[in-house]
N, C-alpha and C. Protein backbone atom coordinates (compact mmCIF):
# COMPACT_ATOMS: atom_id res chain seq x y z
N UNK A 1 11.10 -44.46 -24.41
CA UNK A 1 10.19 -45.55 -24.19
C UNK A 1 9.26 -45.31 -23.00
N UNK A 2 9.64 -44.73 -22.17
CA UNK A 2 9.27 -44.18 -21.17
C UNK A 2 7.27 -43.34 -21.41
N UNK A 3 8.45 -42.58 -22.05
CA UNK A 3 6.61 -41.64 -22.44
C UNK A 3 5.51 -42.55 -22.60
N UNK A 4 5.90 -43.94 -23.69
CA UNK A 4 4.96 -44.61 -24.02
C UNK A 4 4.21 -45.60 -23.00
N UNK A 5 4.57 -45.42 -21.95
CA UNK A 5 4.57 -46.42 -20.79
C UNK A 5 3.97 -45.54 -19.68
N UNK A 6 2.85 -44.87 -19.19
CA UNK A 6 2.71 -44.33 -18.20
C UNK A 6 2.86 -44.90 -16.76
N UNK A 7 2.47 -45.38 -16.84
CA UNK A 7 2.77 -46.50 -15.69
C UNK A 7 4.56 -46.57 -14.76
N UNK A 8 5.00 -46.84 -16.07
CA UNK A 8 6.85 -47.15 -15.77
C UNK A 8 6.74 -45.68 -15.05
N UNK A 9 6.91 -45.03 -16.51
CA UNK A 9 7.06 -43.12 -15.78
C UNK A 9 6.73 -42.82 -14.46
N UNK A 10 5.08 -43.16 -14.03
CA UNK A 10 5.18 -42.59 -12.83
C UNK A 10 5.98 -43.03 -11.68
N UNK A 11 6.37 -45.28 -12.00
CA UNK A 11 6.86 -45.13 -11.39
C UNK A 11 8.93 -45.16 -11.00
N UNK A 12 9.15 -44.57 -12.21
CA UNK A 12 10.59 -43.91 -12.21
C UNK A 12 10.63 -42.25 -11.50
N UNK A 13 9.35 -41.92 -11.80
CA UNK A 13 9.25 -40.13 -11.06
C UNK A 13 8.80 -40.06 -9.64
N UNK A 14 8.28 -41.20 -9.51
CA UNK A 14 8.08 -41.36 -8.03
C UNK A 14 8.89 -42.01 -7.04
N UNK A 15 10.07 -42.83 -7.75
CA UNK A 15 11.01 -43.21 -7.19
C UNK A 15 11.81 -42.38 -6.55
N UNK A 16 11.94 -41.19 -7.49
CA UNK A 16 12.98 -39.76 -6.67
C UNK A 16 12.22 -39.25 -5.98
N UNK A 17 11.27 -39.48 -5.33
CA UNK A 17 10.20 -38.45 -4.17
C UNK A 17 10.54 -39.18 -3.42
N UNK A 18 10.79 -38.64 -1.70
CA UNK A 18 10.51 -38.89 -0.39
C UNK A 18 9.37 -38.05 -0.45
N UNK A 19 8.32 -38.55 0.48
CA UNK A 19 7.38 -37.77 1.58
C UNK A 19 8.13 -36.55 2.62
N UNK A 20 7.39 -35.64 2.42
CA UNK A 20 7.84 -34.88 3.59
C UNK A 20 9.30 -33.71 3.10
N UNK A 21 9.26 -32.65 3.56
CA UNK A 21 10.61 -31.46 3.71
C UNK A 21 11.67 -31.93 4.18
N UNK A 22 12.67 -33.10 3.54
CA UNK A 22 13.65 -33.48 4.05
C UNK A 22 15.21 -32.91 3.62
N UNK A 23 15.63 -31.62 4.68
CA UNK A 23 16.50 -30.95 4.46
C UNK A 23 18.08 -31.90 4.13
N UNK A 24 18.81 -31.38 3.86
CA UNK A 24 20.37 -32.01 3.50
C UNK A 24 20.80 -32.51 4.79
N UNK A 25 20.63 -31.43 5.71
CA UNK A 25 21.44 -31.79 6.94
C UNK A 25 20.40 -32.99 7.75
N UNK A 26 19.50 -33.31 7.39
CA UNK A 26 18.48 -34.93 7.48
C UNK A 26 19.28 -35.49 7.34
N UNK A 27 19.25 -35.20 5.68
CA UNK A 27 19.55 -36.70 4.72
C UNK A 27 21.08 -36.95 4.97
N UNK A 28 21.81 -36.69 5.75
CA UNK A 28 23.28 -36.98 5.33
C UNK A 28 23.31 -38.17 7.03
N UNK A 29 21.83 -38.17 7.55
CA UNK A 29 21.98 -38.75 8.59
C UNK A 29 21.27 -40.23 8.29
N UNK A 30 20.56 -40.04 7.17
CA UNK A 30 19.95 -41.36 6.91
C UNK A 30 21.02 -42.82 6.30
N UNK A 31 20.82 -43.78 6.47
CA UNK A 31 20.93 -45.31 5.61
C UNK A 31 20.85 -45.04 4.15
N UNK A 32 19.30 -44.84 4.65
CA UNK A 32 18.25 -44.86 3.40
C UNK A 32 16.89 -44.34 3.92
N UNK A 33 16.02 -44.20 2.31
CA UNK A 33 14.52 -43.68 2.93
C UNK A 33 13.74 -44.09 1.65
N UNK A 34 12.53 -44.10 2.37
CA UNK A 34 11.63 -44.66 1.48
C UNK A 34 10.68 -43.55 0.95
N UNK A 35 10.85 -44.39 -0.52
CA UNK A 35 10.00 -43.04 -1.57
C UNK A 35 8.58 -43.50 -1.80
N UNK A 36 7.80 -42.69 -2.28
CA UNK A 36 6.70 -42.40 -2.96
C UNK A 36 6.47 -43.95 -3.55
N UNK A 37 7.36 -44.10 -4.51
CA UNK A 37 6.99 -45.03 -5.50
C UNK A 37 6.89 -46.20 -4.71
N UNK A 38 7.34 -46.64 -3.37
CA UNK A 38 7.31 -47.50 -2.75
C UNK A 38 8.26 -48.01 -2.15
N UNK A 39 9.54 -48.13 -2.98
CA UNK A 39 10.77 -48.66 -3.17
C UNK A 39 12.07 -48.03 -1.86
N UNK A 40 12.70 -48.30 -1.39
CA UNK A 40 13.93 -47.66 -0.85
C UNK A 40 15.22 -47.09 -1.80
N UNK A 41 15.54 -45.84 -1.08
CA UNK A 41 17.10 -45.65 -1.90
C UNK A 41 18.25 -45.59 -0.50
N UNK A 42 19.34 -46.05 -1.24
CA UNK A 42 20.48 -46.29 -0.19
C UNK A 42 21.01 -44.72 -0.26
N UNK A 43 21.63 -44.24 1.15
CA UNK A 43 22.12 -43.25 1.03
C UNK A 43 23.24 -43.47 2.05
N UNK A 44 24.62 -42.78 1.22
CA UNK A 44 25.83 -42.65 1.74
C UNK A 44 26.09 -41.27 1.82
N UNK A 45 26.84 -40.99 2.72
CA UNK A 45 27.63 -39.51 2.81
C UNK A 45 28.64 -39.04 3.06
N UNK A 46 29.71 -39.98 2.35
CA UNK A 46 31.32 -40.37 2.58
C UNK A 46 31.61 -41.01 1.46
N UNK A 47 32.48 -40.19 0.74
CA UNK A 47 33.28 -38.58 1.03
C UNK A 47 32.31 -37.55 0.13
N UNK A 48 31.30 -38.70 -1.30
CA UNK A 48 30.04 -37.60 -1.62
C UNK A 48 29.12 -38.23 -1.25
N UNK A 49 27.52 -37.27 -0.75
CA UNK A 49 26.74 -37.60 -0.60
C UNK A 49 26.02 -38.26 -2.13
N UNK A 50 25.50 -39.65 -1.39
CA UNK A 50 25.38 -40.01 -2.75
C UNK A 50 23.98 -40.95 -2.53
N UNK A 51 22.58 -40.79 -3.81
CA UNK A 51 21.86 -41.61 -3.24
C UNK A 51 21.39 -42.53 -4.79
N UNK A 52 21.36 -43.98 -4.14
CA UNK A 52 21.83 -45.56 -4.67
C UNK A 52 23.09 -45.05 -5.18
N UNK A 53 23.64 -44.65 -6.18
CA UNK A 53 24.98 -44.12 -7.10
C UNK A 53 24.70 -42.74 -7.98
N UNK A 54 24.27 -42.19 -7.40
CA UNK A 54 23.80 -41.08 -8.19
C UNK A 54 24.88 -39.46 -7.00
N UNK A 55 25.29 -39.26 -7.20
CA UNK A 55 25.72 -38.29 -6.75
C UNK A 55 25.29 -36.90 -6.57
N UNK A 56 24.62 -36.41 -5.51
CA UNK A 56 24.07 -35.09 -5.27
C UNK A 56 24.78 -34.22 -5.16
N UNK A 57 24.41 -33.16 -6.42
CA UNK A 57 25.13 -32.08 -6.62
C UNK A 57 24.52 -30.56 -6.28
N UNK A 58 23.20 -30.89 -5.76
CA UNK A 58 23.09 -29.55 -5.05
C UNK A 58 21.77 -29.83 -4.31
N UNK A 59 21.70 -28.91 -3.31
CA UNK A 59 20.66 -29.58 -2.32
C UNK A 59 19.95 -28.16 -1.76
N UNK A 60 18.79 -28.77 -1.29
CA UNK A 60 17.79 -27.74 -0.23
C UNK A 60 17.18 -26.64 -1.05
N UNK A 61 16.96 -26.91 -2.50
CA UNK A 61 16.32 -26.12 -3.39
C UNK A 61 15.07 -26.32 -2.86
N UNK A 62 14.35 -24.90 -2.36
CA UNK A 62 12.96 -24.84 -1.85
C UNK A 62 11.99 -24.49 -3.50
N UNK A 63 10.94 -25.55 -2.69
CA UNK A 63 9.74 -25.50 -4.00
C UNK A 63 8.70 -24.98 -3.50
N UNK A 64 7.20 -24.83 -3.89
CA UNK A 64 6.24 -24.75 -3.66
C UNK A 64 5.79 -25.81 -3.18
N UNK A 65 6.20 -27.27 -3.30
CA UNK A 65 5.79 -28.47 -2.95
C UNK A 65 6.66 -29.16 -2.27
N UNK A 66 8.18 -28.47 -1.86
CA UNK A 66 8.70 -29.76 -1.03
C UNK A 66 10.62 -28.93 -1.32
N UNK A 67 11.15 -29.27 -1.11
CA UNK A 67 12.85 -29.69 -1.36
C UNK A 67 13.20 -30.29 -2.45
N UNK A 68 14.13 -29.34 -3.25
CA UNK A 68 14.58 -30.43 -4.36
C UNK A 68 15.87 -30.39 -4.05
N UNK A 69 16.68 -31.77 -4.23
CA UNK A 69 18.34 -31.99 -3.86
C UNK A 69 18.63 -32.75 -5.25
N UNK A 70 19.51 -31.79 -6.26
CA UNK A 70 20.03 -32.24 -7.33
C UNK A 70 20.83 -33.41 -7.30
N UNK A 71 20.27 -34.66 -8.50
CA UNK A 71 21.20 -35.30 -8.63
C UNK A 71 22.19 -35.81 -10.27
N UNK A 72 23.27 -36.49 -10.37
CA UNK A 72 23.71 -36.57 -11.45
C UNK A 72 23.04 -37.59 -12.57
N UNK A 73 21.91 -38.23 -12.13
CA UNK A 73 21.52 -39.65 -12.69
C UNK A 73 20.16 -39.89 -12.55
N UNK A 74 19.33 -40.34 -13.20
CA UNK A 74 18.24 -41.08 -13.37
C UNK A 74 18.42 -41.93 -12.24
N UNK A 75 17.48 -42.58 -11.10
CA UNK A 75 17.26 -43.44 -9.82
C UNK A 75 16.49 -44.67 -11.02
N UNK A 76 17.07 -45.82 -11.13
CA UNK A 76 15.52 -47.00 -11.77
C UNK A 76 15.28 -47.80 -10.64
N UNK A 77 14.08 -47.84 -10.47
CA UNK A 77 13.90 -48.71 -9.11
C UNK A 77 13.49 -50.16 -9.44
């Protein structure tokens, strides 16, 4: 449904963006942080790092455009 909706899409794909090169050893210091799409995500790091309920399973993948930190789940904001 998604596809048909540009709008939603960008903003479900922009929900998983932070601004900025934010390494693991950052993020395990944050609350939370605010994305792209506008919205906040909660972040815990006890006993998994985990952001809203999504569980990060691999982190500090360097891009051409930024950090990617794998997660198990779709973020809906």
């Amino acid at each position: 449904g998604l596809l048909k909706d540009p709008a939603k899409l960008k903003s479900v794909l922009t929900y998983h963006v932070v601004a900025g090169n934010v390494l693991a050893a950052d993020v395990v210091k944050l609350k939370e942080a605010k994305t792209v799409q506008g919205g906040s995500v909660k972040i815990a790091a006890s006993p998994d790092v985990k952001i809203n309920d999504a569980k990060v399973l691999k982190t500090d993948i360097k891009a051409g455009n930024g950090i990617i930190h794998v997660i198990d789940t779709v973020l809906i904001p």
